[in-house]
C-alpha atoms as a PDB file:
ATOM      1  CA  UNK A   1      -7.563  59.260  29.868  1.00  0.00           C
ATOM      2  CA  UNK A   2      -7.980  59.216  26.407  1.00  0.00           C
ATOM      3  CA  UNK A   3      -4.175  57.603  25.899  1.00  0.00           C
ATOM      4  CA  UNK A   4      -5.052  54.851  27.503  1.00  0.00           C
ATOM      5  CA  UNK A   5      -8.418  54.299  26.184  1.00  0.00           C
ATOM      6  CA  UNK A   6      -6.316  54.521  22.630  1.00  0.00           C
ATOM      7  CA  UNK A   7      -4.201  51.884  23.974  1.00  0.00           C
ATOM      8  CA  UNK A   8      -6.979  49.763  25.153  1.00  0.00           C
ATOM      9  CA  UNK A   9      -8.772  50.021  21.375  1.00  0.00           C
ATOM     10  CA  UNK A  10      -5.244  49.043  19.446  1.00  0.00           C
ATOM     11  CA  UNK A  11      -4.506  46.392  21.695  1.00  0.00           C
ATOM     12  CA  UNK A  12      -7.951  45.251  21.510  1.00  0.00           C
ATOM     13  CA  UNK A  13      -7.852  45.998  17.193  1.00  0.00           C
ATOM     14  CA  UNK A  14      -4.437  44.229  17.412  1.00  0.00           C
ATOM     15  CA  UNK A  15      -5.653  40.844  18.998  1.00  0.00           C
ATOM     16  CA  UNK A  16      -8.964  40.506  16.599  1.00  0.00           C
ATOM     17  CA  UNK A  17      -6.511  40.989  13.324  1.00  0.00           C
ATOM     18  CA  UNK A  18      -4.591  38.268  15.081  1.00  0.00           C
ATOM     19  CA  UNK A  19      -7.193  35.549  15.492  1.00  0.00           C
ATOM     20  CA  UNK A  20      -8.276  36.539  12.165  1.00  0.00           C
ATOM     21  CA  UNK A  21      -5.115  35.648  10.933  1.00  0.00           C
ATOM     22  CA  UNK A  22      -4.753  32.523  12.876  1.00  0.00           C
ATOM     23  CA  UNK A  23      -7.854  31.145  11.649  1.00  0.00           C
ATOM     24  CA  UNK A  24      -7.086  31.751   8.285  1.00  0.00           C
ATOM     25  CA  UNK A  25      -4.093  30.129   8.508  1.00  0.00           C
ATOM     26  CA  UNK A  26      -5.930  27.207   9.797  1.00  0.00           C
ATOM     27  CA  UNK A  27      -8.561  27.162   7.041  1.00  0.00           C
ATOM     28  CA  UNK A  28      -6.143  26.892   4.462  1.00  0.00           C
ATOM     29  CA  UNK A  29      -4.265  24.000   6.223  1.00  0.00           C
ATOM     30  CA  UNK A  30      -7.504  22.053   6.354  1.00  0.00           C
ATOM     31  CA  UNK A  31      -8.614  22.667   2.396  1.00  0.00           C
ATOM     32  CA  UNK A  32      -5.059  21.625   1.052  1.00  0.00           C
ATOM     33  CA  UNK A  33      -5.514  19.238  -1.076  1.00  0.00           C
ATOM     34  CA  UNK A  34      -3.549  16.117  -0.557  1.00  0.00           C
ATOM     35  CA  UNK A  35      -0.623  15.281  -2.664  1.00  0.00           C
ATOM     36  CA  UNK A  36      -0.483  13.496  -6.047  1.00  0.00           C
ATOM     37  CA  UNK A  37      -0.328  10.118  -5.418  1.00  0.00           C
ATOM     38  CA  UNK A  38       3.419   8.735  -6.595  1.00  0.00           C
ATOM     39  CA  UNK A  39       4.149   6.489  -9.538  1.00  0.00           C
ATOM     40  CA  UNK A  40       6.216   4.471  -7.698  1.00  0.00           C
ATOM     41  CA  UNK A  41       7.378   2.582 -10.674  1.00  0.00           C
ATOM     42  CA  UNK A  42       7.853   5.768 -12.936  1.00  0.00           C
ATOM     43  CA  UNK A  43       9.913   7.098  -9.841  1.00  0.00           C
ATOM     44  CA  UNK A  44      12.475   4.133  -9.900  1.00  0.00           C
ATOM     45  CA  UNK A  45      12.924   4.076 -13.471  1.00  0.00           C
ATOM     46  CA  UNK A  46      14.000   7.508 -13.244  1.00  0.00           C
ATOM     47  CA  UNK A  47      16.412   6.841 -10.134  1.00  0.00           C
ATOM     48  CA  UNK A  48      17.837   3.592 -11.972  1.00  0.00           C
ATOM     49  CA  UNK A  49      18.467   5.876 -15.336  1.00  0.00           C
ATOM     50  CA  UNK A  50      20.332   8.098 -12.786  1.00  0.00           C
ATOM     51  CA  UNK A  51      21.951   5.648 -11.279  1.00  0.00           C
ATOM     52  CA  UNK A  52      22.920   3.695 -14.485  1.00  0.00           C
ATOM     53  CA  UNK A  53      24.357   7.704 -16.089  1.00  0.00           C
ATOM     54  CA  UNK A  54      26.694   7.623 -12.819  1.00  0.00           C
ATOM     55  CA  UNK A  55      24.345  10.399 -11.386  1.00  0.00           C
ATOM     56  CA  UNK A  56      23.684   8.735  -8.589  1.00  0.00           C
ATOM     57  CA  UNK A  57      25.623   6.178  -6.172  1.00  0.00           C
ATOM     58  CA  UNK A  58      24.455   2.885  -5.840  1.00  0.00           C
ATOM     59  CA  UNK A  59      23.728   3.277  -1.986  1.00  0.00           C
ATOM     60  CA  UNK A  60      21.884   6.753  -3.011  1.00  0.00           C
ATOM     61  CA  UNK A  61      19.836   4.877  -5.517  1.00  0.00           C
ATOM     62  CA  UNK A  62      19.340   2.320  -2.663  1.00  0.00           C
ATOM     63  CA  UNK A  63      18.113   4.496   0.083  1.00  0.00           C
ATOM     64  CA  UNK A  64      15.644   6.417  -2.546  1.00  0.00           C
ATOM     65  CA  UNK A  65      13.839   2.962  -3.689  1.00  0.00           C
ATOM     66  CA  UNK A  66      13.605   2.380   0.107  1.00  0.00           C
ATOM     67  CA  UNK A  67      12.237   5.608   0.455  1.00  0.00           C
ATOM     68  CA  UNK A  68       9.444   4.593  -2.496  1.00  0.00           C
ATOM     69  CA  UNK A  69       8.431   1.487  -1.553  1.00  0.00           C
ATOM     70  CA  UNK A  70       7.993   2.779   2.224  1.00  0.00           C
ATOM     71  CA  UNK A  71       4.834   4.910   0.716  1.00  0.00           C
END
């Protein structure tokens, strides 16, 4: 008898530390803060600099001012 009441109290320990944990988890998704808003401009200087050292291709360049003025 008192194994399985033992067993009983962890399980029952084990699922509270769980939904504590879940709900933390969820609180700190909620208070993130949202991201820095992008210089869009800034950003495709900086590509085009790349681009224009040979650090970047021309279609890679392409697809990341596509990817900036999608935002």
């Amino acid at each position: 008898m008192i194994a399985g009441t033992a067993t009983a109290v962890s399980g029952h320990v084990a699922r509270r530390q769980d939904a504590r944990h879940r709900q933390q988890a969820a609180d700190q998704a909620v208070h993130q803060p949202p991201p820095a808003p992008v210089d869009v401009a800034e950003e495709l200087q900086k590509f085009a600099a790349l681009r224009d050292q040979g650090i970047l291709t021309e279609e890679e360049f392409a697809a990341q001012k596509a990817r900036l003025l999608s935002l």
